[in-house]
PDB file of N, CA and C in Angstrom:
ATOM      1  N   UNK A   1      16.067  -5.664  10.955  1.00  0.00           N
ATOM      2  CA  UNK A   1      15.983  -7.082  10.675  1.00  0.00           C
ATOM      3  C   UNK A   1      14.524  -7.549  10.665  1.00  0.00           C
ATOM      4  N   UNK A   2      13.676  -6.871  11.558  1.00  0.00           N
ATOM      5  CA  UNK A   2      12.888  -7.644  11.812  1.00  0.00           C
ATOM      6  C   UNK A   2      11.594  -7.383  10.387  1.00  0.00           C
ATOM      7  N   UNK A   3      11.503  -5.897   9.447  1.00  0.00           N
ATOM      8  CA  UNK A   3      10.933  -6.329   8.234  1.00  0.00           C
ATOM      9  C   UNK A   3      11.319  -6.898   7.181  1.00  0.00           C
ATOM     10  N   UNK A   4      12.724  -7.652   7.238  1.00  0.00           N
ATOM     11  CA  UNK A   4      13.314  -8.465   6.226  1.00  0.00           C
ATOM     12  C   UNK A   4      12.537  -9.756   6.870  1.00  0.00           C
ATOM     13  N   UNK A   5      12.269 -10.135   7.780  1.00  0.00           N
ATOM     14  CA  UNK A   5      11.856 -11.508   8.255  1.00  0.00           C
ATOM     15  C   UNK A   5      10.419 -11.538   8.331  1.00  0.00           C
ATOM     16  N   UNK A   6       9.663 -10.660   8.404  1.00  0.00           N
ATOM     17  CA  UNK A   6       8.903 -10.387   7.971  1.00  0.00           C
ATOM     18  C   UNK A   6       8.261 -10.607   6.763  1.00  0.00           C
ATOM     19  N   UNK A   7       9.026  -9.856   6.084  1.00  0.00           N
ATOM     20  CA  UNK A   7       8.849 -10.510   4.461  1.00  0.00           C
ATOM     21  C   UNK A   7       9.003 -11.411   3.835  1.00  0.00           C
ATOM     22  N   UNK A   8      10.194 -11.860   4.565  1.00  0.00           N
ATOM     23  CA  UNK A   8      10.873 -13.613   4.219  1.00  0.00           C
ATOM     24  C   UNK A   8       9.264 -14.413   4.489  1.00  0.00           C
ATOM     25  N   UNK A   9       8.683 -14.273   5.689  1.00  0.00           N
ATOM     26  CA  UNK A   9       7.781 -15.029   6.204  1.00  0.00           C
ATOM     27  C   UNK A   9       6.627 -15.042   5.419  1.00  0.00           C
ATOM     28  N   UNK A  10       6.351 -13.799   4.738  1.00  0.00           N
ATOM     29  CA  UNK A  10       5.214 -13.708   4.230  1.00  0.00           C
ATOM     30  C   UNK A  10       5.556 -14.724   2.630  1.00  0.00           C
ATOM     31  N   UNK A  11       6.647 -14.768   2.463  1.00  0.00           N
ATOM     32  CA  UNK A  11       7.173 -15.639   0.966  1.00  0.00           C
ATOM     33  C   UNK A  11       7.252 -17.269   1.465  1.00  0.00           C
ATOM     34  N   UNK A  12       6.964 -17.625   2.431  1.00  0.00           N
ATOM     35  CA  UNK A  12       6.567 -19.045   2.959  1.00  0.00           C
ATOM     36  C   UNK A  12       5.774 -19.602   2.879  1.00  0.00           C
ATOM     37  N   UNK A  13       4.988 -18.759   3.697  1.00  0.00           N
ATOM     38  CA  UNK A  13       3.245 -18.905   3.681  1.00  0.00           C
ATOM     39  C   UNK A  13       2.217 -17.908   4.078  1.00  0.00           C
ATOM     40  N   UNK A  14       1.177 -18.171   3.538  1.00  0.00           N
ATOM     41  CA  UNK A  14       0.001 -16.822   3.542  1.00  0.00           C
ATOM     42  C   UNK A  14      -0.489 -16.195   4.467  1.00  0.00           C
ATOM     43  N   UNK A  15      -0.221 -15.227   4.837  1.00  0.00           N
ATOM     44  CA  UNK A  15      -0.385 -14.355   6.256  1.00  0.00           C
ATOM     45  C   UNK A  15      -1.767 -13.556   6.117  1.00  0.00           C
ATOM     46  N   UNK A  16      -1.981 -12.902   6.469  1.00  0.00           N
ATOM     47  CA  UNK A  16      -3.146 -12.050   6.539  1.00  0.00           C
ATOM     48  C   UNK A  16      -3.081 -10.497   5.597  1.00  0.00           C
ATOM     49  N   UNK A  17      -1.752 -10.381   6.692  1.00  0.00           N
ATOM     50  CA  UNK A  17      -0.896  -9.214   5.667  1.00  0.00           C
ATOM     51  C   UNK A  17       0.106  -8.704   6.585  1.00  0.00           C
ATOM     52  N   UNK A  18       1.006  -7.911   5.696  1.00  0.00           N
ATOM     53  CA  UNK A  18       2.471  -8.011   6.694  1.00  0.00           C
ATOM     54  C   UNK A  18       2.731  -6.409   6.101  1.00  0.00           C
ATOM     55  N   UNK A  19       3.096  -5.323   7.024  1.00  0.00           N
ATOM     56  CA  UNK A  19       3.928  -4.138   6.600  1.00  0.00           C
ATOM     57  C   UNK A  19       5.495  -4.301   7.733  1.00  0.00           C
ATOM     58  N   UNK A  20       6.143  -3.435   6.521  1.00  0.00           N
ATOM     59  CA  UNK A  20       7.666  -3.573   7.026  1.00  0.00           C
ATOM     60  C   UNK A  20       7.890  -1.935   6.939  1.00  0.00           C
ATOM     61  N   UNK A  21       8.886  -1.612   7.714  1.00  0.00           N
ATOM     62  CA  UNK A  21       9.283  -0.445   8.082  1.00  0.00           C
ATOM     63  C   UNK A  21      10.749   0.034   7.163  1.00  0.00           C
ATOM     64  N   UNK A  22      11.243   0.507   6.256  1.00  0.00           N
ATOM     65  CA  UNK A  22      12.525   1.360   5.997  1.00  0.00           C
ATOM     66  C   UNK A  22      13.010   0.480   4.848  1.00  0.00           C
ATOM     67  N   UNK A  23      12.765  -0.890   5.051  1.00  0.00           N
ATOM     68  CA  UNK A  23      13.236  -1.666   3.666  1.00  0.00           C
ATOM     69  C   UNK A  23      14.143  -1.897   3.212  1.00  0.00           C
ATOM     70  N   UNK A  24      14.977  -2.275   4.553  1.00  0.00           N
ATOM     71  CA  UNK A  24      16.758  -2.782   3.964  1.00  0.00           C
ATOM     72  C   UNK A  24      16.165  -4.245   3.563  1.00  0.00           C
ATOM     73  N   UNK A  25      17.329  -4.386   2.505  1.00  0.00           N
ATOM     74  CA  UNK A  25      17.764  -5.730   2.437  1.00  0.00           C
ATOM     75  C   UNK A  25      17.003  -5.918   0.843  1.00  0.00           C
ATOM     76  N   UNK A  26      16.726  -5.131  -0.103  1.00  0.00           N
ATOM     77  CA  UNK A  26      15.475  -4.886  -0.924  1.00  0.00           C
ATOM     78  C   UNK A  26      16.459  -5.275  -2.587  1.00  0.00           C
ATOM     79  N   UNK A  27      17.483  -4.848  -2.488  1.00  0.00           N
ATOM     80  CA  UNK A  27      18.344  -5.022  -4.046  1.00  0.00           C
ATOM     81  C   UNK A  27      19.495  -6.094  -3.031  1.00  0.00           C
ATOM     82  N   UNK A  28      20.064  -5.889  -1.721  1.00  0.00           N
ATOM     83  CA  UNK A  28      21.174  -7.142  -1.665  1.00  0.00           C
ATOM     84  C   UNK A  28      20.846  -7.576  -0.625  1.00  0.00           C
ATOM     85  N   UNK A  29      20.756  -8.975  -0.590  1.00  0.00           N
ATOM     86  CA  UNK A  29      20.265  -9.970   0.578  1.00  0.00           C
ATOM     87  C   UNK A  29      21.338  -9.934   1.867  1.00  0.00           C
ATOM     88  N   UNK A  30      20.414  -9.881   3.020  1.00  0.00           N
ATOM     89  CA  UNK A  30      21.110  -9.500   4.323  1.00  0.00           C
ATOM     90  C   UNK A  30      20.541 -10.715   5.206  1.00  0.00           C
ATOM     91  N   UNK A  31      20.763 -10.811   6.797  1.00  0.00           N
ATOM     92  CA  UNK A  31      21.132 -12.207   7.323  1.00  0.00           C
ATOM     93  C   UNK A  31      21.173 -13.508   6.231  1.00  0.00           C
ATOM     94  N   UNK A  32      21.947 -13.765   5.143  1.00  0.00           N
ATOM     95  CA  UNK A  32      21.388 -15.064   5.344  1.00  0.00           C
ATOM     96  C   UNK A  32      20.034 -15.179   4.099  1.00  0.00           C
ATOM     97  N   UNK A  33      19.608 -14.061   3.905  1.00  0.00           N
ATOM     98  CA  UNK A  33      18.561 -14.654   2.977  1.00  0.00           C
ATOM     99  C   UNK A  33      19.039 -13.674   1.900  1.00  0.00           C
ATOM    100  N   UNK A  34      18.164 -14.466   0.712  1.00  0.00           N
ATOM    101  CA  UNK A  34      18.422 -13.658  -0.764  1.00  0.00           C
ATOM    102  C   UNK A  34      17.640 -12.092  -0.548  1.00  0.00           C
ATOM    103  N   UNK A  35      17.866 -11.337  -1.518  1.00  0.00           N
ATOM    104  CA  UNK A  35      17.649  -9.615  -1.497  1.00  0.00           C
ATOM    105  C   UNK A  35      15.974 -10.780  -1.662  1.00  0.00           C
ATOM    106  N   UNK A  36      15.530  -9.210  -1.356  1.00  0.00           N
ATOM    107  CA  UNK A  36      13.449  -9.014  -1.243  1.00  0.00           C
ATOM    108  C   UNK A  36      12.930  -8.849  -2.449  1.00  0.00           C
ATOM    109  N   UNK A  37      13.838  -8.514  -3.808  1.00  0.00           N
ATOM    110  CA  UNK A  37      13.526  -8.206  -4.855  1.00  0.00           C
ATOM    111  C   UNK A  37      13.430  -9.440  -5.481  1.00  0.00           C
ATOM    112  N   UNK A  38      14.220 -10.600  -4.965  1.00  0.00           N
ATOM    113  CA  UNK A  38      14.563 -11.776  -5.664  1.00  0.00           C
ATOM    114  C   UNK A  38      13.412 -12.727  -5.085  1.00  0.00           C
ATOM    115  N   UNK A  39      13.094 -12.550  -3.746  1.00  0.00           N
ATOM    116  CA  UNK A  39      11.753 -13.541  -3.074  1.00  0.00           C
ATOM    117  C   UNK A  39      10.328 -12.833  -3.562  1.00  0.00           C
ATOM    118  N   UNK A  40      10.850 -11.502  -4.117  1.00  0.00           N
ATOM    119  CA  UNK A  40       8.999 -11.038  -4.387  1.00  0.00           C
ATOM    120  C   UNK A  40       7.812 -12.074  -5.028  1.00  0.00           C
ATOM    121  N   UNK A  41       8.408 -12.739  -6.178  1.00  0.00           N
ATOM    122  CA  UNK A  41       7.277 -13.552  -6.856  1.00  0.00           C
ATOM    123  C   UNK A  41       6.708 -14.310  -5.852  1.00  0.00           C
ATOM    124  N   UNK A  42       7.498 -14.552  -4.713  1.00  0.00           N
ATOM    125  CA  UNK A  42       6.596 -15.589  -4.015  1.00  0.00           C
ATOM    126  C   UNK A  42       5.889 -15.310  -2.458  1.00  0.00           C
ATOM    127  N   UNK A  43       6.057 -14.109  -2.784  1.00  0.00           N
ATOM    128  CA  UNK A  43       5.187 -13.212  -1.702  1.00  0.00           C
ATOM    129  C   UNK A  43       4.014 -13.268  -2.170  1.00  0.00           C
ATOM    130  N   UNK A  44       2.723 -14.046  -1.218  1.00  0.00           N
ATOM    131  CA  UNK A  44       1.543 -14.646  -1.341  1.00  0.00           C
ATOM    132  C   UNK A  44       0.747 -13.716  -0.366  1.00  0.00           C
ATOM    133  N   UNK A  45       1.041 -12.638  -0.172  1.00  0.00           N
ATOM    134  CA  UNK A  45       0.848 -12.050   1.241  1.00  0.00           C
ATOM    135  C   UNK A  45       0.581 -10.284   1.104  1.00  0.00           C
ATOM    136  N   UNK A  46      -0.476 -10.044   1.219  1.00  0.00           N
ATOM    137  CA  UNK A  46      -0.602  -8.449   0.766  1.00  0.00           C
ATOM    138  C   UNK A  46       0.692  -7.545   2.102  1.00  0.00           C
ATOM    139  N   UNK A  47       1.225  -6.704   0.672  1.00  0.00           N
ATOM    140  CA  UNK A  47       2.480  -6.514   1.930  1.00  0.00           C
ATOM    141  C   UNK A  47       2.841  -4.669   1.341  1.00  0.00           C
ATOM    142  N   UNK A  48       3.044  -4.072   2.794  1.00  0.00           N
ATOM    143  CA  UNK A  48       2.507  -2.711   2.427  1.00  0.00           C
ATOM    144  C   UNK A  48       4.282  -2.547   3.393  1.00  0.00           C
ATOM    145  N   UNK A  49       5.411  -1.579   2.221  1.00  0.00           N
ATOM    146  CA  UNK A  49       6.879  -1.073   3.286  1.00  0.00           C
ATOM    147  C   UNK A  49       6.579   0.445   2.871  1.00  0.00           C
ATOM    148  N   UNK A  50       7.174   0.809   4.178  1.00  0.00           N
ATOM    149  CA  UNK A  50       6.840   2.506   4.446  1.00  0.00           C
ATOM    150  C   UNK A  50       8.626   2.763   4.558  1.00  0.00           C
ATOM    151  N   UNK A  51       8.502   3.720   3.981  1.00  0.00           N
ATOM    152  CA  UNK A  51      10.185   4.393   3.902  1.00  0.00           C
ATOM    153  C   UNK A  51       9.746   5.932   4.435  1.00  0.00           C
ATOM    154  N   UNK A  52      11.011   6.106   4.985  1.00  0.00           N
ATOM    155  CA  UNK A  52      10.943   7.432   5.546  1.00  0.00           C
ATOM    156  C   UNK A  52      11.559   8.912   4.322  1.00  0.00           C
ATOM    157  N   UNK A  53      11.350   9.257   4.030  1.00  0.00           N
ATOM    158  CA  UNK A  53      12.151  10.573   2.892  1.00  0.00           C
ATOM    159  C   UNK A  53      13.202  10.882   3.065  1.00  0.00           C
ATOM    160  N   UNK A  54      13.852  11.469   4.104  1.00  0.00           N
ATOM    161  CA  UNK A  54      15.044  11.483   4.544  1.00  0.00           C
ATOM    162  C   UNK A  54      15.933  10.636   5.115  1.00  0.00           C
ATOM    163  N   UNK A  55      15.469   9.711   5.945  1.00  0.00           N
ATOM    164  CA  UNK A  55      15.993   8.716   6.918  1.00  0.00           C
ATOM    165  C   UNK A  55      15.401   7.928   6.985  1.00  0.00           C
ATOM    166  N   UNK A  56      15.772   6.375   6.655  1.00  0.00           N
ATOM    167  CA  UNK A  56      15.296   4.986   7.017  1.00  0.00           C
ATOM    168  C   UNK A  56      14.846   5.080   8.118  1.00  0.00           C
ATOM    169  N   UNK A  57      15.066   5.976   9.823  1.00  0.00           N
ATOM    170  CA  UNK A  57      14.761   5.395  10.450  1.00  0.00           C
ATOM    171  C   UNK A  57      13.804   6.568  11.473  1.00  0.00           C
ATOM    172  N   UNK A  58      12.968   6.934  10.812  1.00  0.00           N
ATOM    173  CA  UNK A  58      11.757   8.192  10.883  1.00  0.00           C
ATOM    174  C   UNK A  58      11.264   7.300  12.225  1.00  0.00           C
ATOM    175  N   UNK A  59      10.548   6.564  12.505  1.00  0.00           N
ATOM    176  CA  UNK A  59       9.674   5.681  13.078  1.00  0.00           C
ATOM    177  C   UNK A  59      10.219   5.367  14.454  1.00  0.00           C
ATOM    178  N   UNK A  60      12.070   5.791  14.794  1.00  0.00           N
ATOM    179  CA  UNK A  60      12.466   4.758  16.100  1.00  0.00           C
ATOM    180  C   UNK A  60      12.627   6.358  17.031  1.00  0.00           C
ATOM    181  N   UNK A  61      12.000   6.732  17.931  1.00  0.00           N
ATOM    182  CA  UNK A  61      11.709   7.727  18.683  1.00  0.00           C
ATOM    183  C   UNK A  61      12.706   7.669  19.902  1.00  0.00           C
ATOM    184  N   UNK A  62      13.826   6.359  19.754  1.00  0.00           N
ATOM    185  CA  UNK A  62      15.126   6.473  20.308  1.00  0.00           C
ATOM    186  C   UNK A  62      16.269   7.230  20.073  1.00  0.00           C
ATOM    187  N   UNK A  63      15.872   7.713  17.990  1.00  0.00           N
ATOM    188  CA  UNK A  63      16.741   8.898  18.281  1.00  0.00           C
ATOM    189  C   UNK A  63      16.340   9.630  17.529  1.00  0.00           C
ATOM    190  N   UNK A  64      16.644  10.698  18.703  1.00  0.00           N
ATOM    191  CA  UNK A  64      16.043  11.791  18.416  1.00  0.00           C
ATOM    192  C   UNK A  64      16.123  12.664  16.922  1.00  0.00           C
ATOM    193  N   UNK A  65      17.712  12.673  16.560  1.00  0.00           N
ATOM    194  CA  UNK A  65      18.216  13.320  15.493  1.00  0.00           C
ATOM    195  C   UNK A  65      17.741  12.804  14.307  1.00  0.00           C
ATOM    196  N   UNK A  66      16.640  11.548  14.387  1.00  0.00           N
ATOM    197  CA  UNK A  66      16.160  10.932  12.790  1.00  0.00           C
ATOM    198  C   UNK A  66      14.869  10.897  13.074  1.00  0.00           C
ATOM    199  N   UNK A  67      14.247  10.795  14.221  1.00  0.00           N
ATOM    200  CA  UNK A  67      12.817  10.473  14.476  1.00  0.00           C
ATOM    201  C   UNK A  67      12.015  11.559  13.987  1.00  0.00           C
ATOM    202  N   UNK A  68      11.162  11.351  13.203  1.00  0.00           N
ATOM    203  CA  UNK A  68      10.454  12.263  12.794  1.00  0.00           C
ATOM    204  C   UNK A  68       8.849  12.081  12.949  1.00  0.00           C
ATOM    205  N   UNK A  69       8.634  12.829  13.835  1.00  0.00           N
ATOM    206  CA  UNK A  69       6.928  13.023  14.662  1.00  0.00           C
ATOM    207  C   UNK A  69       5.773  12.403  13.750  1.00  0.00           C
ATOM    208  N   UNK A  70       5.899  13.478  12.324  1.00  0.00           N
ATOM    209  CA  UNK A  70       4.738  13.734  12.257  1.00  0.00           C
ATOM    210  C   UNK A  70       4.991  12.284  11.135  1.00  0.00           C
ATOM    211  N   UNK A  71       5.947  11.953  10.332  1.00  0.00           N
ATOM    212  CA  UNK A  71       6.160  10.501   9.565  1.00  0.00           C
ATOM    213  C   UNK A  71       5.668   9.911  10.134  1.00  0.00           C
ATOM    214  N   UNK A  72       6.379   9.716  11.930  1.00  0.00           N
ATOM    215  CA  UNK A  72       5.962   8.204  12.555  1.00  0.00           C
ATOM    216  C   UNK A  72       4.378   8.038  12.552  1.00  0.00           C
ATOM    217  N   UNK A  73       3.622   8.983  12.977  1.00  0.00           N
ATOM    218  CA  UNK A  73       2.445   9.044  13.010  1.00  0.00           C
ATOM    219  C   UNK A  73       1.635   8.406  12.481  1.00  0.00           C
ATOM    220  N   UNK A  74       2.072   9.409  10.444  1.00  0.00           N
ATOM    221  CA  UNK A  74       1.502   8.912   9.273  1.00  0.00           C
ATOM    222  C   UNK A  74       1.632   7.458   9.088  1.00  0.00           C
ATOM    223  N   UNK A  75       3.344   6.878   9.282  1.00  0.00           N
ATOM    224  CA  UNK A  75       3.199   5.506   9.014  1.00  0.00           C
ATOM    225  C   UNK A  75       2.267   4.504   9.956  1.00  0.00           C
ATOM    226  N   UNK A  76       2.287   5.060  11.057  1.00  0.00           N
ATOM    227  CA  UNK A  76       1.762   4.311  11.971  1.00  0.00           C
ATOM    228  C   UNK A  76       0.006   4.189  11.667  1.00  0.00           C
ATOM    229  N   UNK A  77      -0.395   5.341  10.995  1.00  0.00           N
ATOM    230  CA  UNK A  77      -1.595   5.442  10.464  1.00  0.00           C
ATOM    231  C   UNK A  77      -1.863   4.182   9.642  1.00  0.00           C
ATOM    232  N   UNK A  78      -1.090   4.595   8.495  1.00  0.00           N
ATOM    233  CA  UNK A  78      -1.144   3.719   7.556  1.00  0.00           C
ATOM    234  C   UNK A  78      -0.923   2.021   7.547  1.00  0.00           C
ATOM    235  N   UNK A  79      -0.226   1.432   8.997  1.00  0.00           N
ATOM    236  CA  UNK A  79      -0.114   0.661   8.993  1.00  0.00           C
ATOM    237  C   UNK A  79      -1.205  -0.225   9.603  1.00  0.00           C
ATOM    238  N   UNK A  80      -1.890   1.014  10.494  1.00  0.00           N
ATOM    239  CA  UNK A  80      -3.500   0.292  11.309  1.00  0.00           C
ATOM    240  C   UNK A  80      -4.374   0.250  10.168  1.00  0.00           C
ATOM    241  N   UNK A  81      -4.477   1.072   9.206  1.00  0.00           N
ATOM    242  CA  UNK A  81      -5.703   0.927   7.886  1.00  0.00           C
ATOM    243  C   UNK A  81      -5.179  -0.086   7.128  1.00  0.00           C
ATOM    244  N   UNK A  82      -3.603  -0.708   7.198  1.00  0.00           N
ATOM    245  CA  UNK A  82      -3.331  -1.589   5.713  1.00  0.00           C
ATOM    246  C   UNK A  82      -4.006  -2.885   6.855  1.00  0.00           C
ATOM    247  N   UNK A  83      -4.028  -2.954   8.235  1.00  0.00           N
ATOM    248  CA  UNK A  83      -4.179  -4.154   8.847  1.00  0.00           C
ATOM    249  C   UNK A  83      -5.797  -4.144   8.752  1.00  0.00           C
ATOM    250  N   UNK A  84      -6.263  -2.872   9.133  1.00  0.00           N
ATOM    251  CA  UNK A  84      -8.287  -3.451   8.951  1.00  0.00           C
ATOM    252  C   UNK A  84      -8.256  -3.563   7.799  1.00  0.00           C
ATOM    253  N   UNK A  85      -7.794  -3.677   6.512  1.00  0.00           N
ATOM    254  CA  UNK A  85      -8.370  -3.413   4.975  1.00  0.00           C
ATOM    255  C   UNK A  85      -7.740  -5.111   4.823  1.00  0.00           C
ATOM    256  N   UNK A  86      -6.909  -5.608   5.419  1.00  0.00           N
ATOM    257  CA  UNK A  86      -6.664  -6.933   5.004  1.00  0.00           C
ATOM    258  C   UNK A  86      -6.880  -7.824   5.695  1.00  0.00           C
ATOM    259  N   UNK A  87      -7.255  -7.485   7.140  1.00  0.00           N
ATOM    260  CA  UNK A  87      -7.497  -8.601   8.435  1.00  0.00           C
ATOM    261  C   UNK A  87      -8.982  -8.726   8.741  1.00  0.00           C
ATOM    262  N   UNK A  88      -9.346  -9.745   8.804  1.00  0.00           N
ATOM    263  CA  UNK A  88     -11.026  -9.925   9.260  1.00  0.00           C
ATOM    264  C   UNK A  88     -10.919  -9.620  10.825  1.00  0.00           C
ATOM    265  N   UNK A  89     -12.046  -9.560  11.351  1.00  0.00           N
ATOM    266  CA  UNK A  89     -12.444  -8.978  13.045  1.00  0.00           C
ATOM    267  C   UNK A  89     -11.647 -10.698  13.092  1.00  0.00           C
ATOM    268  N   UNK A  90     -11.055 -10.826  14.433  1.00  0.00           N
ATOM    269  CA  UNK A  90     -10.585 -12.333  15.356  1.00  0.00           C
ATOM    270  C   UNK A  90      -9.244 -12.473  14.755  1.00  0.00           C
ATOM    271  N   UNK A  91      -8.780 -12.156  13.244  1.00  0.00           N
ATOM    272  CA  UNK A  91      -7.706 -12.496  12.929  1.00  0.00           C
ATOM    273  C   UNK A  91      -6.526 -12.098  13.542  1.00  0.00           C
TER     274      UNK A  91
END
């Protein structure tokens, strides 16, 4: 839920920059809001979603049978460089 709201947020108003994790909700709208494909035009907000290859849910190290080490890592990489490449120092 929480990179669908995420994204919702960033289609409100202008954030700094926003990454989302696995990317449900992307062709059919879930809680309550329209699909992510349908709010894109008004995403004002540099916005970076990481999907896992095998499993949406590479990244949650609660379980074991999907968590995948060396993904979480990479995404986690990638998500500290998408934040210095779009966030000023204080932001």
């Amino acid at each position: 839920m929480d990179g669908t709201v995420s994204f919702y947020a960033a289609t409100l108003r202008p954030l700094g920059a926003t990454v989302t994790f696995y990317g449900g909700g992307v062709t059919e709208g879930r809680f309550g809001l329209p699909a992510l494909v349908d709010l894109a035009p008004a995403l004002g907000t540099p916005w970076l979603d990481l999907y896992g290859d095998l499993d949406h849910r590479f990244h949650c190290n609660d379980r074991p049978s999907v968590f995948n080490p060396a993904d979480a890592k990479d995404a986690w990489q990638r998500t500290l460089d998408w934040f210095d490449g779009h966030l000023a120092d204080g932001q």
